[in-house]
Protein backbone atom coordinates (compact mmCIF):
# COMPACT_ATOMS: atom_id res chain seq x y z
CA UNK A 1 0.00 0.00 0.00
CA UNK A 2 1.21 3.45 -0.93
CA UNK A 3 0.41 5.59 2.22
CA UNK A 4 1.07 9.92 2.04
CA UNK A 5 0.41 11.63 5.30
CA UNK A 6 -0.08 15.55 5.57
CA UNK A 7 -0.65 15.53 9.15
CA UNK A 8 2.27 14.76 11.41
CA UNK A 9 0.42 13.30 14.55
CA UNK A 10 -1.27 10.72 11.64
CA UNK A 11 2.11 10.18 10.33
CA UNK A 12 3.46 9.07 13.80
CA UNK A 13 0.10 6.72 13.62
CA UNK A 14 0.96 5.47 10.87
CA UNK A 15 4.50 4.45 12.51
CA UNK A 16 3.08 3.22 15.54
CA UNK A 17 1.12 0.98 13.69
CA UNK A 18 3.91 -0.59 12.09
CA UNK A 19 2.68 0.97 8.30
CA UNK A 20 5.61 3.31 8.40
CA UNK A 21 7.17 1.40 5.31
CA UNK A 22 3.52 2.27 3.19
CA UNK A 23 4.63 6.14 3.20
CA UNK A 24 5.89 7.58 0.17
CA UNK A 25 4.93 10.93 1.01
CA UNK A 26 4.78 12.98 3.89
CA UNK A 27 5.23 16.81 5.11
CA UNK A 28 8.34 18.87 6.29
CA UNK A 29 6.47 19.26 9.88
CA UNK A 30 5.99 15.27 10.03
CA UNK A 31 9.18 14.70 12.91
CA UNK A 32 8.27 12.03 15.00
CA UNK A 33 9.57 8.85 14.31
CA UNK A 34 12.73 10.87 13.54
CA UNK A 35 14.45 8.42 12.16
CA UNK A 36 11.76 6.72 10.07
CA UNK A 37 10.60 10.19 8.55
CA UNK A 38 14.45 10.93 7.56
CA UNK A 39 14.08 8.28 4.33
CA UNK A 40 10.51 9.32 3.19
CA UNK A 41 10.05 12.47 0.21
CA UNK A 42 8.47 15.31 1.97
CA UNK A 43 5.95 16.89 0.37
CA UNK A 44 5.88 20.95 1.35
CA UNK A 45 4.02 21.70 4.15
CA UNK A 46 0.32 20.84 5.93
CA UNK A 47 -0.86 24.21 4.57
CA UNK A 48 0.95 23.99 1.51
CA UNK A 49 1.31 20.32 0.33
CA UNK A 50 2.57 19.83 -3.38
CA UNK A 51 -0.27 18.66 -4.30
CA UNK A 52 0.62 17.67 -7.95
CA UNK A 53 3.55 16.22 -6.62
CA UNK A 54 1.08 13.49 -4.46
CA UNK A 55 -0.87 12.76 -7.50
CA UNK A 56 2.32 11.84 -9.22
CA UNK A 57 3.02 9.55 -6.60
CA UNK A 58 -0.22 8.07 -6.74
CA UNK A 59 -0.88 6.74 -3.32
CA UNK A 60 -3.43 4.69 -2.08
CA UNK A 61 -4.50 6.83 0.44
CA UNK A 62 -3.98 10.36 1.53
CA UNK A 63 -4.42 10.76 5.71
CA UNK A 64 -5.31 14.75 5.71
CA UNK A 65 -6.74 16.68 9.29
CA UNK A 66 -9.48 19.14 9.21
CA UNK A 67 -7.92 21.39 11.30
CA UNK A 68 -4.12 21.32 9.80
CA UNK A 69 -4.67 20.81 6.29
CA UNK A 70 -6.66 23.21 3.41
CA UNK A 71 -10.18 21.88 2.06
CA UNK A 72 -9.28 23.05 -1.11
CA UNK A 73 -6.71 20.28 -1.14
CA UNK A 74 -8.70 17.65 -0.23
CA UNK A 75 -11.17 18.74 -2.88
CA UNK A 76 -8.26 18.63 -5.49
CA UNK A 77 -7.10 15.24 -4.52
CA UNK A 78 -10.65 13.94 -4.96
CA UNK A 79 -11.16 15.37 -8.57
CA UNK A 80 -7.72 13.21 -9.07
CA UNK A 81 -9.74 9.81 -7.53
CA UNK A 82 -7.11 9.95 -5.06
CA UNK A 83 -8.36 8.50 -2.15
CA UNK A 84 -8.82 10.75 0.84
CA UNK A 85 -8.85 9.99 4.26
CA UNK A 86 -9.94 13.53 6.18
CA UNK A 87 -10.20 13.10 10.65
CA UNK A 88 -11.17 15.66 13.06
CA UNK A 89 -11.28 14.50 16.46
CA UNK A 90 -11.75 17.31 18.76
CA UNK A 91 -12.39 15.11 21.81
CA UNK A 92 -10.70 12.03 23.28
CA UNK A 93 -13.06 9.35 22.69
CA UNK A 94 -13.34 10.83 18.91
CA UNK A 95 -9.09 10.62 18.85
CA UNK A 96 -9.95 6.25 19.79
CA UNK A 97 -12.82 6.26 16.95
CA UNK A 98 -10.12 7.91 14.44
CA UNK A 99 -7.75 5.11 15.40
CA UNK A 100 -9.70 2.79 14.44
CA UNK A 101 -10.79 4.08 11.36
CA UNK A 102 -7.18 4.83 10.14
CA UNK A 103 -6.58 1.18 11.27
CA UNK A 104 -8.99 -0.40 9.00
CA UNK A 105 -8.23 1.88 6.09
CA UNK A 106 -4.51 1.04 6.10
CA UNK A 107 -4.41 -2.86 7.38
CA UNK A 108 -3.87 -2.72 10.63
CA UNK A 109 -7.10 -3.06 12.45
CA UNK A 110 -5.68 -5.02 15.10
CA UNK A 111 -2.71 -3.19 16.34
CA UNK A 112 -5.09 0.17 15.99
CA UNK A 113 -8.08 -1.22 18.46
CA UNK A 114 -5.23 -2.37 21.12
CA UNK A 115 -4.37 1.58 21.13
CA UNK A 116 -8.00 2.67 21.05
CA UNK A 117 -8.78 0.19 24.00
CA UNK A 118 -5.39 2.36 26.00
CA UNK A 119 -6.98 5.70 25.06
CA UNK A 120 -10.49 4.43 26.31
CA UNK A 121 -9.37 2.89 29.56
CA UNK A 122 -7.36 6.13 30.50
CA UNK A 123 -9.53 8.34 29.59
CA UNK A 124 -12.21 6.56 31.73
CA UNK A 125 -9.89 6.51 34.65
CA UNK A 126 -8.77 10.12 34.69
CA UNK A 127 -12.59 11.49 34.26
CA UNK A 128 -13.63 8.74 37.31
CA UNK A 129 -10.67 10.23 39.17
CA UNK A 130 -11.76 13.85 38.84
CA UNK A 131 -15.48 13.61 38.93
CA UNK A 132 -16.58 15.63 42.29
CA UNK A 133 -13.53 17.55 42.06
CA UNK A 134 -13.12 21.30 42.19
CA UNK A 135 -12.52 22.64 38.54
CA UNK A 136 -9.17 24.21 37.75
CA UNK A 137 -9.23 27.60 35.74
CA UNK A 138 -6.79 27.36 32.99
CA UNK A 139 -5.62 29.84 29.57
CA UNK A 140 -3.97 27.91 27.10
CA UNK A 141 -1.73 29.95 24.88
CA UNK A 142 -0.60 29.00 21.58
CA UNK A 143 0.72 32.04 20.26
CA UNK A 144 2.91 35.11 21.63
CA UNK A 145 2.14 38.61 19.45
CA UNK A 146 -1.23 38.35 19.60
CA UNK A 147 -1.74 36.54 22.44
CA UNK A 148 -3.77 33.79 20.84
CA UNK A 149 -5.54 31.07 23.13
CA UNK A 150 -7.58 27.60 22.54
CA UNK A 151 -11.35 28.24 23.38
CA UNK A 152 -14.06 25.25 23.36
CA UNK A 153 -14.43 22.46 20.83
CA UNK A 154 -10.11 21.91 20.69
CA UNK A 155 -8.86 18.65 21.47
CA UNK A 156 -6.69 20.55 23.45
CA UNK A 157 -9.29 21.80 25.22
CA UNK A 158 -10.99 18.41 25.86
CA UNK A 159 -7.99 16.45 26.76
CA UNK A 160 -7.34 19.16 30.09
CA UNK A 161 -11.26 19.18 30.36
CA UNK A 162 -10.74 15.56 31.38
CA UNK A 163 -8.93 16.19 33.83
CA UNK A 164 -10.79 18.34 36.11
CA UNK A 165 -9.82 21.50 33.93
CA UNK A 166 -11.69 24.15 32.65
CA UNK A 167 -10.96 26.69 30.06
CA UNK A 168 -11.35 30.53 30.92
CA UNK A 169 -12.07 31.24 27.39
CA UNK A 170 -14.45 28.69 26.57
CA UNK A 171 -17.19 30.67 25.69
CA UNK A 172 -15.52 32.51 22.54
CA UNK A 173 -16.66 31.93 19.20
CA UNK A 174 -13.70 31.15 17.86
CA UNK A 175 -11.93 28.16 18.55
CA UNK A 176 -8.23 30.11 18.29
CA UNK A 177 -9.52 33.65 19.70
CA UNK A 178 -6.72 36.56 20.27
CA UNK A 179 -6.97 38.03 23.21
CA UNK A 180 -5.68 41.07 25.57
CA UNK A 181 -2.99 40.68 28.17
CA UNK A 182 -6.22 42.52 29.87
CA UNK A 183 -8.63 40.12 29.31
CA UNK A 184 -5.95 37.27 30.39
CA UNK A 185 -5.80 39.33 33.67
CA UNK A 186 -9.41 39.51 33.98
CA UNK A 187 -10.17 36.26 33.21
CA UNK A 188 -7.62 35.30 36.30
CA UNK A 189 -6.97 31.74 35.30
CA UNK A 190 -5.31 29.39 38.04
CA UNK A 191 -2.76 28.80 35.23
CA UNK A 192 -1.26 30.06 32.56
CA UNK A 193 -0.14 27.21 30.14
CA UNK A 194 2.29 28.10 27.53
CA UNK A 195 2.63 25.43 24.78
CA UNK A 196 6.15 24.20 23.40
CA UNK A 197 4.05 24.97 19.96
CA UNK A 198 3.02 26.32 17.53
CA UNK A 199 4.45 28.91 19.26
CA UNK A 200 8.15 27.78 21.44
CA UNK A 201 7.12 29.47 24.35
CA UNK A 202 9.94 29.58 26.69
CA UNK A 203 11.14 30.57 30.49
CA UNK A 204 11.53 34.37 29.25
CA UNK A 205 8.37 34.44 27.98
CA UNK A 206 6.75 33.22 30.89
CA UNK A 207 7.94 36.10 33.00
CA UNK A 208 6.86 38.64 30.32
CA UNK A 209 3.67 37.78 30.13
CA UNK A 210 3.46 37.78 34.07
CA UNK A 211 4.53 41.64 34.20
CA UNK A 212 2.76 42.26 31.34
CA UNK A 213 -0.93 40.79 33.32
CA UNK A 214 -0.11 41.15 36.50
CA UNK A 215 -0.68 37.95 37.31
CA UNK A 216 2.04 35.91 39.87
CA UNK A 217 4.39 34.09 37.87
CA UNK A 218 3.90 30.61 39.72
CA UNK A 219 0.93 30.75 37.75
CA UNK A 220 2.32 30.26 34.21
CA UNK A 221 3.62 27.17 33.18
CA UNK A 222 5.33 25.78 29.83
CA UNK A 223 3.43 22.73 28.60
CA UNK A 224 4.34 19.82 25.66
CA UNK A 225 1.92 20.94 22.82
CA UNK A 226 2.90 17.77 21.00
CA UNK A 227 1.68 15.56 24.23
CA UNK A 228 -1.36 18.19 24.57
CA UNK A 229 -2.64 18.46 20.80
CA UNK A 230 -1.18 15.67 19.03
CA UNK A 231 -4.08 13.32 18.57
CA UNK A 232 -3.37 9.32 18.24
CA UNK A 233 -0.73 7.21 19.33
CA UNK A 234 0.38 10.03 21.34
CA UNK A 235 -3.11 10.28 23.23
CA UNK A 236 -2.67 7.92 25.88
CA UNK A 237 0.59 9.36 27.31
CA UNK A 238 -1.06 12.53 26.59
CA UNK A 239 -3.95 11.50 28.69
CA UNK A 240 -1.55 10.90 32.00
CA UNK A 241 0.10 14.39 30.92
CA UNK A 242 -3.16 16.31 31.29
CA UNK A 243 -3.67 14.55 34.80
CA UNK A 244 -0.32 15.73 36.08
CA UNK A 245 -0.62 19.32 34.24
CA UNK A 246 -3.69 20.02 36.35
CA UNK A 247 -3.08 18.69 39.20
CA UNK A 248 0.38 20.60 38.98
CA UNK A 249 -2.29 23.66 38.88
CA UNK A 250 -4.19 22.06 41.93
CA UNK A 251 -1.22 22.45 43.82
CA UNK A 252 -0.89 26.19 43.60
CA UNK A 253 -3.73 27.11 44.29
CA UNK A 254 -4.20 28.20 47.69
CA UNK A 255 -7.91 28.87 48.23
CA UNK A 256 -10.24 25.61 49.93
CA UNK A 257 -11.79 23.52 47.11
């Protein structure tokens, strides 16, 4: 089977369930396996794919993402009967249903249910675990200038949801709002999460943003965005992540729950 993957959490799927071999085509932001994604052609980006380069190929299947990759693509693939695979999992128990269906459409139905089954049995054990517990306030940043934040209907947003965590911007419209180092203040989350990407939020940046709200700087964090937002194989260590994130935020808060 001739696999292409434009989305480089399915791409790490695709390694995980021992397909990695099928790729002939994948994208210059596809890292993980490292080494396994060293020997395979990239094929421009998940925003800009060369798309007449995939037809040339002419794989199989194409494993595109809703949220990373262009409908317009998709659409172009199609009109070349190149067959399309297109996911959007915004919750958990959608990232063990993708699984699945990835599984069956590339051969490898059996090794894809025993990771569905993991992401199911965590995710059942960390929402048991934090049922009756107080909810933790949280802003999760993704970008620097604008401040740019996930809001509802993220996977992002679902995975610390599990938790016990619950998003200060949840009620905006958009599901990648900018927003005001006032309205971050305002909002007064118990934590500040800065992602590793798509922005590399690091220690400096933390502090910045603390002077910049007003908010104490125990209260900003740097998170994994690959364990937080990379849906698939990745979800059930990014399951346990989200546990320990929020109950990292648990610990400073000082008010009784």
């Amino acid at each position: 089977m001739r696999i292409v993957s434009l989305c480089p959490s399915l791409t790490e799927l695709v390694f995980d369930l021992d397909r990695g071999d099928d790729l002939v085509g994948v994208t210059k932001f596809c890292i993980h396996p490292a080494d396994g994604v060293a020997t395979v052609e990239k094929v421009g980006g998940t925003k800009d794919p060369r798309v007449e380069r995939i037809i040339e190929l002419a794989p199989d299947l194409v494993l595109l993402n809703e949220e990373e990759n262009r409908i317009e693509d998709a659409e172009t693939l199609k009109d070349a009967e190149i067959p399309c695979h297109v996911s959007f999992p915004t919750t958990v128990r959608d990232t063990a249903e993708m699984v699945r269906s990835i599984g069956a459409a590339i051969g490898a139905a059996a090794k894809a249910e025993r990771i569905a089954l993991d992401i199911e049995t965590r995710d059942q054990r960390v929402r048991t675990a934090a049922r009756g517990r107080r909810p933790v306030g949280f802003a999760y940043l993704i970008w620097r200038e604008p401040i740019m934040v996930a809001a509802a209907d993220t996977f992002v947003d679902a995975l610390l949801g599990l938790a016990g965590g619950e998003n200060v911007f949840a009620t905006r419209e958009e599901r990648y709002p900018t927003v005001t180092a006032a309205e971050l203040t305002a909002a007064d989350p118990a934590g500040v999460l800065l992602s590793t990407e798509p922005f590399p939020f690091q220690d400096r940046h933390a502090a910045e943003l603390a002077e910049l709200t007003g908010l104490p700087r125990d209260r900003f964090r740097l998170v994994d965005g690959e364990l937080l937002s990379w849906h698939g194989s990745r979800t059930p260590s990014g399951i346990d992540y989200a546990e320990s994130v929020i109950a990292d935020l648990r610990g400073i808060i000082t008010t009784p729950g």
